[in-house]
PDB file of N, CA and C in Angstrom:
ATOM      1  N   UNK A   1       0.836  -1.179   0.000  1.00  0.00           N
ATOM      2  CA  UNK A   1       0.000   0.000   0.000  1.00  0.00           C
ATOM      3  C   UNK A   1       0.880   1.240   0.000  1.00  0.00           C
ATOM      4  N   UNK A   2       0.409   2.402  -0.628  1.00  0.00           N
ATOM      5  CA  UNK A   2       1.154   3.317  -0.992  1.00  0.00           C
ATOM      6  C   UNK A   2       1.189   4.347   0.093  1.00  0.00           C
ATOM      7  N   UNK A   3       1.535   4.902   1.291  1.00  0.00           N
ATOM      8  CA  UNK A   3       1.277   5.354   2.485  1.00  0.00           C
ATOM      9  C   UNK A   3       1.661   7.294   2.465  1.00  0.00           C
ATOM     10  N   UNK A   4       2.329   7.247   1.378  1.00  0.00           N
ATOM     11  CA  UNK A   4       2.801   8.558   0.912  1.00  0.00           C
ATOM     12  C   UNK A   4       1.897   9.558   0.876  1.00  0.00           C
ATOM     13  N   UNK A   5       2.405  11.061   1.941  1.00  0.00           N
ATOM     14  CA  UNK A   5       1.699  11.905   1.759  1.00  0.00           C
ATOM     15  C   UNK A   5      -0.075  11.435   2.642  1.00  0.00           C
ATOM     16  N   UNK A   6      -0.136  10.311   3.307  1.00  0.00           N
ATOM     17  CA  UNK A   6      -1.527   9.966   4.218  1.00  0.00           C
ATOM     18  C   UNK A   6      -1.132  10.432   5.326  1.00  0.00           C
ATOM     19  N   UNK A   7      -2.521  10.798   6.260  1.00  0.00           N
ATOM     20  CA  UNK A   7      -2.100  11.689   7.351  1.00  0.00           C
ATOM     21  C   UNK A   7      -3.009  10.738   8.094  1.00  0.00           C
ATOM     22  N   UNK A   8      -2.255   9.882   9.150  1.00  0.00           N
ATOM     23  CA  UNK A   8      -3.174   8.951  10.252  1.00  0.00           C
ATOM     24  C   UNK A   8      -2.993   9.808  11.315  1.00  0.00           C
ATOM     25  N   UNK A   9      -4.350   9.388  12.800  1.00  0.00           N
ATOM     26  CA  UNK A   9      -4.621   9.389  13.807  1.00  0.00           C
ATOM     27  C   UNK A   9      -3.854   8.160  14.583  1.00  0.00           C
ATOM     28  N   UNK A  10      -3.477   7.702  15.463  1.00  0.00           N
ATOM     29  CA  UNK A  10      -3.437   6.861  16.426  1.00  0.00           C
ATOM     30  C   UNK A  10      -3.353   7.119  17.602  1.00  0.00           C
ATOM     31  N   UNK A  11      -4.567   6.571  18.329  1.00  0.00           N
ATOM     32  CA  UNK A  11      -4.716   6.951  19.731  1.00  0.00           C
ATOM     33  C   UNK A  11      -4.525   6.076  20.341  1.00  0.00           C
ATOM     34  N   UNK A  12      -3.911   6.231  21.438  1.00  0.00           N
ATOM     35  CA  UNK A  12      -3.067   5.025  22.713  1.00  0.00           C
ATOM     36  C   UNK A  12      -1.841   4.978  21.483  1.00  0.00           C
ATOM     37  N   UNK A  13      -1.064   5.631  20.855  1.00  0.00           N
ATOM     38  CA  UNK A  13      -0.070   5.496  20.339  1.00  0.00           C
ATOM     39  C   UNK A  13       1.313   6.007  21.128  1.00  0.00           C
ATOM     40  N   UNK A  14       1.152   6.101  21.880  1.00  0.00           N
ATOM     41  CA  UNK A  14       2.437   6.352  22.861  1.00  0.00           C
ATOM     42  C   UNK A  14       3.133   5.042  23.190  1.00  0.00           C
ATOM     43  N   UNK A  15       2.513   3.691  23.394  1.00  0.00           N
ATOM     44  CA  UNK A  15       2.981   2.327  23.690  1.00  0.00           C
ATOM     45  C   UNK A  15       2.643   1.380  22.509  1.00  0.00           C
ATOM     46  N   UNK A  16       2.993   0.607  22.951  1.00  0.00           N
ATOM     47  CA  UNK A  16       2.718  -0.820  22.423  1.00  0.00           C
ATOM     48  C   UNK A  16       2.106  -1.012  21.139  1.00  0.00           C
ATOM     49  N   UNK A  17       1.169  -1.633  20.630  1.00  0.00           N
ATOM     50  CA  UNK A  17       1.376  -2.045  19.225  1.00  0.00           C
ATOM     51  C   UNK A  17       0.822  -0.431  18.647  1.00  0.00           C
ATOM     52  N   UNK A  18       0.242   0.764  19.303  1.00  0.00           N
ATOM     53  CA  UNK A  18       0.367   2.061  18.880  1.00  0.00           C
ATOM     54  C   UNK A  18       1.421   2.542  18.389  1.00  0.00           C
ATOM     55  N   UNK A  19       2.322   2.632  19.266  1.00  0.00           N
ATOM     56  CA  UNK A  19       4.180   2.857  18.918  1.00  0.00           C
ATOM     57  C   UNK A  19       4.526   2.234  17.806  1.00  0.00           C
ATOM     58  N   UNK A  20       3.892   0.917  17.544  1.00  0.00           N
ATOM     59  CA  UNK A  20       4.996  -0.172  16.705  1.00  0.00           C
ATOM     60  C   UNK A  20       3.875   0.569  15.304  1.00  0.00           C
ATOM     61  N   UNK A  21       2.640   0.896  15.707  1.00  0.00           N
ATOM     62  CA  UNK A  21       2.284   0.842  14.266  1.00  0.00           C
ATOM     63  C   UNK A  21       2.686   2.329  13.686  1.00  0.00           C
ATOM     64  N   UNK A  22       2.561   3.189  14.892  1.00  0.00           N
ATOM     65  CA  UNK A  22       2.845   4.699  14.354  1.00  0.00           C
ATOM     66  C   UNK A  22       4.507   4.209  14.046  1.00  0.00           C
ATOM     67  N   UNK A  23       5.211   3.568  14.198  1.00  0.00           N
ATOM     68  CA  UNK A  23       6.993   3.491  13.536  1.00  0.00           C
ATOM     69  C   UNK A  23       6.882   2.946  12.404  1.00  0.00           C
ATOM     70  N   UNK A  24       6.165   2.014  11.969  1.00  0.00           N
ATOM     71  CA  UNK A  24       5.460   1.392  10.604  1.00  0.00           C
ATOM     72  C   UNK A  24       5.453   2.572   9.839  1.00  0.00           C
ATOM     73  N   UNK A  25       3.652   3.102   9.794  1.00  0.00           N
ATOM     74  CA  UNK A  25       3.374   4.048   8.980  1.00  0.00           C
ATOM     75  C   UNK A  25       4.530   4.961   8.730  1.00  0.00           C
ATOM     76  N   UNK A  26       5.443   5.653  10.274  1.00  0.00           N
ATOM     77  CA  UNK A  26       5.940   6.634   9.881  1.00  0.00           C
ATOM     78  C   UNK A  26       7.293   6.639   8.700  1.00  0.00           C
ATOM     79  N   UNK A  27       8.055   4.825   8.801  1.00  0.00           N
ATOM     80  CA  UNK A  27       8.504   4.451   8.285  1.00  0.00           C
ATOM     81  C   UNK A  27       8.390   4.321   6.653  1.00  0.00           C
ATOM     82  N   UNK A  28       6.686   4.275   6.048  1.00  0.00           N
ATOM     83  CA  UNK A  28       6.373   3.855   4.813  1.00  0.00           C
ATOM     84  C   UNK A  28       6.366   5.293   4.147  1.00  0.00           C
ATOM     85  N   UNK A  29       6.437   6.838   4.639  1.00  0.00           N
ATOM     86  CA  UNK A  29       6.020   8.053   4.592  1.00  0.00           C
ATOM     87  C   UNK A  29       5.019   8.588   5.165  1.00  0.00           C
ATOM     88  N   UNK A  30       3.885   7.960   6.161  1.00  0.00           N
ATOM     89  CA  UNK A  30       2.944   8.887   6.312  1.00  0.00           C
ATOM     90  C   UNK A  30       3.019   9.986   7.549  1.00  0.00           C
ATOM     91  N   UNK A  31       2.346  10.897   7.227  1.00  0.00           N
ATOM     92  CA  UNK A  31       2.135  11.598   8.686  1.00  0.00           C
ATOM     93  C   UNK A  31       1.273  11.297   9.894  1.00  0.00           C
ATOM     94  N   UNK A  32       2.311  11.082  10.799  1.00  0.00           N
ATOM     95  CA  UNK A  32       1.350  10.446  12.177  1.00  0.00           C
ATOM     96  C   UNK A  32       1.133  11.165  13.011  1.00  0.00           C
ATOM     97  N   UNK A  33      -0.026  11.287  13.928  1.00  0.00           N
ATOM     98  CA  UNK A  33      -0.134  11.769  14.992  1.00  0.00           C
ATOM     99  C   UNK A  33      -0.361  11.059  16.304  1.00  0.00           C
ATOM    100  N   UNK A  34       0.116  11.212  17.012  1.00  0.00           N
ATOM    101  CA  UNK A  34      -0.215  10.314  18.361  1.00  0.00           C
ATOM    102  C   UNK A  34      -0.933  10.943  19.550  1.00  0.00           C
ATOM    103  N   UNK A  35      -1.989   9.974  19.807  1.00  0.00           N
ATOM    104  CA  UNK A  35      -2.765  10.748  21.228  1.00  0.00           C
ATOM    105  C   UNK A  35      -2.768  10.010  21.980  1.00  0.00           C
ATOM    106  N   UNK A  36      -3.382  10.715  23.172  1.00  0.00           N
ATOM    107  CA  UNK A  36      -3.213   9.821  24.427  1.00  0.00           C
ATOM    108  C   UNK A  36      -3.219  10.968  25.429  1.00  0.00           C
ATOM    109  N   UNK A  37      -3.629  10.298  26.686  1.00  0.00           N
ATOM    110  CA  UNK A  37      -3.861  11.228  27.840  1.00  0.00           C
ATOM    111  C   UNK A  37      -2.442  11.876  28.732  1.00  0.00           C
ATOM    112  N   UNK A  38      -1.680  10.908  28.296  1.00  0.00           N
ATOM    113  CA  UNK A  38      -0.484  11.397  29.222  1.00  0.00           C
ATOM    114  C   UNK A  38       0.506  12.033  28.461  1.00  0.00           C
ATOM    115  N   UNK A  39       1.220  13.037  29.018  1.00  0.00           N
ATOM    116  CA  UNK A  39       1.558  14.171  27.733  1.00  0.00           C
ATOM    117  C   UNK A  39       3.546  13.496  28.008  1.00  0.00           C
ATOM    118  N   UNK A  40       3.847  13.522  29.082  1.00  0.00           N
ATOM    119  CA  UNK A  40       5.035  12.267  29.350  1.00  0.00           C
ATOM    120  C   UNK A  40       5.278  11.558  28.195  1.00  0.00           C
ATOM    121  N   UNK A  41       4.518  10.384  28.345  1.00  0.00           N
ATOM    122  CA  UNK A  41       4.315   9.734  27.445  1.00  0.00           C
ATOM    123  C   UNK A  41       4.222   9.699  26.357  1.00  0.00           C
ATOM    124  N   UNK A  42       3.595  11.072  25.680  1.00  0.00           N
ATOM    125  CA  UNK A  42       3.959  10.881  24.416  1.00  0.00           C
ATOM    126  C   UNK A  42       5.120  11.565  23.808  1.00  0.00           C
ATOM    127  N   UNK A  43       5.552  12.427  24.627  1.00  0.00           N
ATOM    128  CA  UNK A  43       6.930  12.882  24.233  1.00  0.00           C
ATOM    129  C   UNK A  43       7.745  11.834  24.419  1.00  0.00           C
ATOM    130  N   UNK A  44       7.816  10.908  25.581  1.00  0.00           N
ATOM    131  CA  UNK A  44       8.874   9.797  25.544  1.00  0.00           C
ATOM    132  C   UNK A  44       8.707   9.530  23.880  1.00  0.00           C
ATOM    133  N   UNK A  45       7.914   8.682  23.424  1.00  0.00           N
ATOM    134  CA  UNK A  45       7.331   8.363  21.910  1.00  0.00           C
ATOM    135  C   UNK A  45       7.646   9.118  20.694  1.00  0.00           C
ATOM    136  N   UNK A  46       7.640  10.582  21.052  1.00  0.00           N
ATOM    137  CA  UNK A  46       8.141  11.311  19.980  1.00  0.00           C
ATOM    138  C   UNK A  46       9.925  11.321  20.340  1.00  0.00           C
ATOM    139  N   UNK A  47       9.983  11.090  20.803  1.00  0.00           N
ATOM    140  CA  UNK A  47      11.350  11.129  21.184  1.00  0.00           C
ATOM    141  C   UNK A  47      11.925   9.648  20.691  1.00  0.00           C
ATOM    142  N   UNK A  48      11.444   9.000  21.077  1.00  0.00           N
ATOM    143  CA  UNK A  48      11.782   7.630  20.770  1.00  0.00           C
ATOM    144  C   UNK A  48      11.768   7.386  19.408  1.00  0.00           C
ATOM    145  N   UNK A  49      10.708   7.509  18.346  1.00  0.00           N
ATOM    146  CA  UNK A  49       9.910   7.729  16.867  1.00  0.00           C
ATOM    147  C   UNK A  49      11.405   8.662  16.336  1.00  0.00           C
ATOM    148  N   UNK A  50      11.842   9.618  16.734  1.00  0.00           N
ATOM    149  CA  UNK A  50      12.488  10.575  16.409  1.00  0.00           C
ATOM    150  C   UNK A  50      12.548  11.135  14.592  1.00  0.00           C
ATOM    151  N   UNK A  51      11.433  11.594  14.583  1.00  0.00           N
ATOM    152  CA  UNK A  51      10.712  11.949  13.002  1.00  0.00           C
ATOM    153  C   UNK A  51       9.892  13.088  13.049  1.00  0.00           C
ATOM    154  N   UNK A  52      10.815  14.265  13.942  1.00  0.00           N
ATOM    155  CA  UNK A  52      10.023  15.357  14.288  1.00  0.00           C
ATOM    156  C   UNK A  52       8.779  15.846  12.776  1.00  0.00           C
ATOM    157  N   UNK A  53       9.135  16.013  11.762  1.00  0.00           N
ATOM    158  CA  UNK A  53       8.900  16.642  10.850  1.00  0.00           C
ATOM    159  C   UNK A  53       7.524  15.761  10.017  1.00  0.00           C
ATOM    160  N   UNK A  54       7.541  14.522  10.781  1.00  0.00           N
ATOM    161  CA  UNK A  54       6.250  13.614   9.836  1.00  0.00           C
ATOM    162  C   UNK A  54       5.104  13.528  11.272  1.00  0.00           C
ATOM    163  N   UNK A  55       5.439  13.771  12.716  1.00  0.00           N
ATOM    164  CA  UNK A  55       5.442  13.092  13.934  1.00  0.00           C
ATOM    165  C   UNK A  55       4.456  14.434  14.999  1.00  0.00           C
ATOM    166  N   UNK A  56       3.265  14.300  15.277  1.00  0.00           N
ATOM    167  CA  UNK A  56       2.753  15.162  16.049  1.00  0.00           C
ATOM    168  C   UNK A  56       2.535  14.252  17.500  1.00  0.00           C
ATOM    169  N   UNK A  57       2.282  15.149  18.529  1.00  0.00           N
ATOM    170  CA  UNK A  57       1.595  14.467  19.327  1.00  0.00           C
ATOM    171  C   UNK A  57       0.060  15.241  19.871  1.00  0.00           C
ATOM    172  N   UNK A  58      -0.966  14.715  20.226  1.00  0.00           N
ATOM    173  CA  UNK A  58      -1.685  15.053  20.954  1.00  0.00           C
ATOM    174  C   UNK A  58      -2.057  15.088  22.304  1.00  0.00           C
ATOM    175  N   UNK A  59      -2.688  15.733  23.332  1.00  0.00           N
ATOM    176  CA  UNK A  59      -2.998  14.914  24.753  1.00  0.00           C
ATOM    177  C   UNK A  59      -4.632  14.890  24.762  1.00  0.00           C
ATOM    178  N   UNK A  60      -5.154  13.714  24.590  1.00  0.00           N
ATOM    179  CA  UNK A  60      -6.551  13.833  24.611  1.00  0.00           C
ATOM    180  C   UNK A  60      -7.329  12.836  25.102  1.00  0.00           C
ATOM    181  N   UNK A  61      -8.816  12.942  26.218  1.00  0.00           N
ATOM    182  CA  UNK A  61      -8.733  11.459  26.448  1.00  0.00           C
ATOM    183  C   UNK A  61      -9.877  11.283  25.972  1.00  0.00           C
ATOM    184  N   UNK A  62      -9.948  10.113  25.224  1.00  0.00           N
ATOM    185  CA  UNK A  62     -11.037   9.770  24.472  1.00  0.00           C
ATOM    186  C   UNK A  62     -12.662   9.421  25.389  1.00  0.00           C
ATOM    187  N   UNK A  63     -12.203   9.378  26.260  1.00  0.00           N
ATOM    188  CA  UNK A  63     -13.815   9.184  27.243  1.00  0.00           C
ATOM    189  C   UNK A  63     -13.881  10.416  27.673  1.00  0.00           C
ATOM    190  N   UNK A  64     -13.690  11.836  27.252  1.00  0.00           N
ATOM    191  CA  UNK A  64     -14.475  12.872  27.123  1.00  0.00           C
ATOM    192  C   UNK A  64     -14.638  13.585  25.906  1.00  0.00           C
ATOM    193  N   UNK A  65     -15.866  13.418  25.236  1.00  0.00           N
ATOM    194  CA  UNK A  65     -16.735  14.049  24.203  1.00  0.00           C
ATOM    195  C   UNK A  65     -15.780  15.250  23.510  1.00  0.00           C
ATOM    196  N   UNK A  66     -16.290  16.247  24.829  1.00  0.00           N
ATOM    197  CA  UNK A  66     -15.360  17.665  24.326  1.00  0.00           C
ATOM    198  C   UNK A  66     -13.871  17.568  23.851  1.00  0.00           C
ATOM    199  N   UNK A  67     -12.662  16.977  24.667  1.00  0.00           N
ATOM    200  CA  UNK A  67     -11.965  16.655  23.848  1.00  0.00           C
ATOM    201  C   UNK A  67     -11.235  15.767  22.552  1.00  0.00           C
ATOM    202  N   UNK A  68     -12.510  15.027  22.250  1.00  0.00           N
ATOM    203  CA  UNK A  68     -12.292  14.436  20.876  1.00  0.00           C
ATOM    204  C   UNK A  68     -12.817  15.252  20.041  1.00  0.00           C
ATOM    205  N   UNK A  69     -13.501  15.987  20.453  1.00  0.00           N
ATOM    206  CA  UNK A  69     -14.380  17.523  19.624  1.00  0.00           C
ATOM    207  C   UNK A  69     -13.300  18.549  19.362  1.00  0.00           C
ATOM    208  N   UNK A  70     -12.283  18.708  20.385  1.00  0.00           N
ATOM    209  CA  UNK A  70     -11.336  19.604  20.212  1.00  0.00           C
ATOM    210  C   UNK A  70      -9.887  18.959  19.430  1.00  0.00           C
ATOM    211  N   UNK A  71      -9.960  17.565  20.247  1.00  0.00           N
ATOM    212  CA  UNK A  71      -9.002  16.898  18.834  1.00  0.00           C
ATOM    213  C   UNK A  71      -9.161  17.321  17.195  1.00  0.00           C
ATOM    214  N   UNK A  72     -10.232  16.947  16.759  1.00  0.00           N
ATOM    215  CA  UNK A  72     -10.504  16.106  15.807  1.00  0.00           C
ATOM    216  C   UNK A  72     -10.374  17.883  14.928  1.00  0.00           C
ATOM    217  N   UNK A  73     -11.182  19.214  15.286  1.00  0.00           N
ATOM    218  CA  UNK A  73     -11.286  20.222  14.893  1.00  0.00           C
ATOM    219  C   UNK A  73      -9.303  21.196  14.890  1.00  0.00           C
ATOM    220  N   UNK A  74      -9.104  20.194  15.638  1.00  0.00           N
ATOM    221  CA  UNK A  74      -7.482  20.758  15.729  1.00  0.00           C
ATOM    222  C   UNK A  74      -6.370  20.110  14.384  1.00  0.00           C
ATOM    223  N   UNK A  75      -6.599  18.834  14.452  1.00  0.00           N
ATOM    224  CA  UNK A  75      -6.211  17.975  13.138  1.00  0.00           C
ATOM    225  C   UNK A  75      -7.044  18.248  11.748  1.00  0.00           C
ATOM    226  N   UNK A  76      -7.682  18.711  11.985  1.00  0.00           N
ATOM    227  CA  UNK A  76      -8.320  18.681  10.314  1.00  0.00           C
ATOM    228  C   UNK A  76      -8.439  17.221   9.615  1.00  0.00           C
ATOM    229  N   UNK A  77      -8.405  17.274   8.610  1.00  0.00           N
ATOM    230  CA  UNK A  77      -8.573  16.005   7.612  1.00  0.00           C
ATOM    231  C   UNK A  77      -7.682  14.290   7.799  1.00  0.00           C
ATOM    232  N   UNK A  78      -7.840  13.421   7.517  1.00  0.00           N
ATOM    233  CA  UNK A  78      -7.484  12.193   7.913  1.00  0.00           C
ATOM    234  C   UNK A  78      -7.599  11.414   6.592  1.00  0.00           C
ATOM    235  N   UNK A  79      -6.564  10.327   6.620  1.00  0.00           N
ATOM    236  CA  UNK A  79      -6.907   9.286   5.706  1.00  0.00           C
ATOM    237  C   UNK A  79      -7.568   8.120   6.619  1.00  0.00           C
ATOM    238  N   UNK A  80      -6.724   7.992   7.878  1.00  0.00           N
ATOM    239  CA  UNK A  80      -6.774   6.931   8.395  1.00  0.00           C
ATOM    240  C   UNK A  80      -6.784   7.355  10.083  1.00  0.00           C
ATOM    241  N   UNK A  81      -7.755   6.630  10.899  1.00  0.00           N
ATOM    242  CA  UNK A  81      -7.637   6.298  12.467  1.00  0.00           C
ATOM    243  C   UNK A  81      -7.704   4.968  13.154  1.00  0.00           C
ATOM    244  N   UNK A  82      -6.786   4.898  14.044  1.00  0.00           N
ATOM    245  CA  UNK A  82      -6.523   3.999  14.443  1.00  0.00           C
ATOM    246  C   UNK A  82      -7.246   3.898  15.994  1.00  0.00           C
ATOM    247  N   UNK A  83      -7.684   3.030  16.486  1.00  0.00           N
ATOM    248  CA  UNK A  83      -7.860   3.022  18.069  1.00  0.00           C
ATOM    249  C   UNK A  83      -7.028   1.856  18.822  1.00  0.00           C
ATOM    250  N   UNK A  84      -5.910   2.020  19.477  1.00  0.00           N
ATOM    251  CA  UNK A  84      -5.181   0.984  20.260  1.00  0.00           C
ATOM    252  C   UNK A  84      -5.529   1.503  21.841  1.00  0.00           C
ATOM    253  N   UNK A  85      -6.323   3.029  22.200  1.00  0.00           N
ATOM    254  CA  UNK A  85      -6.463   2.471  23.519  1.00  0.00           C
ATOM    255  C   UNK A  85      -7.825   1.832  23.995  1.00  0.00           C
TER     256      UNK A  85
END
């Protein structure tokens, strides 16, 4: 699949198969973003990922409404979302 220039979501992407898939995608070209509630955490991840320039993070927790409302209006457009938490 051609991943170039796609702009994914992954939430709970700070760990585990989130991490492994946001290093995937970010690996094939796409632009990733990572969310998650703990803001630690996802800098460890961006740090770790080290792909400042393809590589966002978010802090958002998905069991409140308003901030997936404020996510989603902050990111704009998507090819792809992922849910790992």
């Amino acid at each position: 699949m051609d991943m170039d220039e796609t702009k994914i979501l992954i939430v709970g992407g700070s760990s585990g198969m989130g991490l492994a898939l946001a290093r995937r995608c970010l690996a094939e070209g796409s632009g990733v973003i990572i969310a998650g509630r703990n803001a630690a955490r996802l800098n460890a991840a961006r740090d770790e990922l080290d792909r400042p320039a393809a590589l966002a993070t978010a802090v958002a927790d998905i069991s409140r409404e308003a901030e997936v409302a404020a996510l989603f209006a902050r990111i704009g457009r998507l090819e792809h979302i992922v849910s790992t938490a």
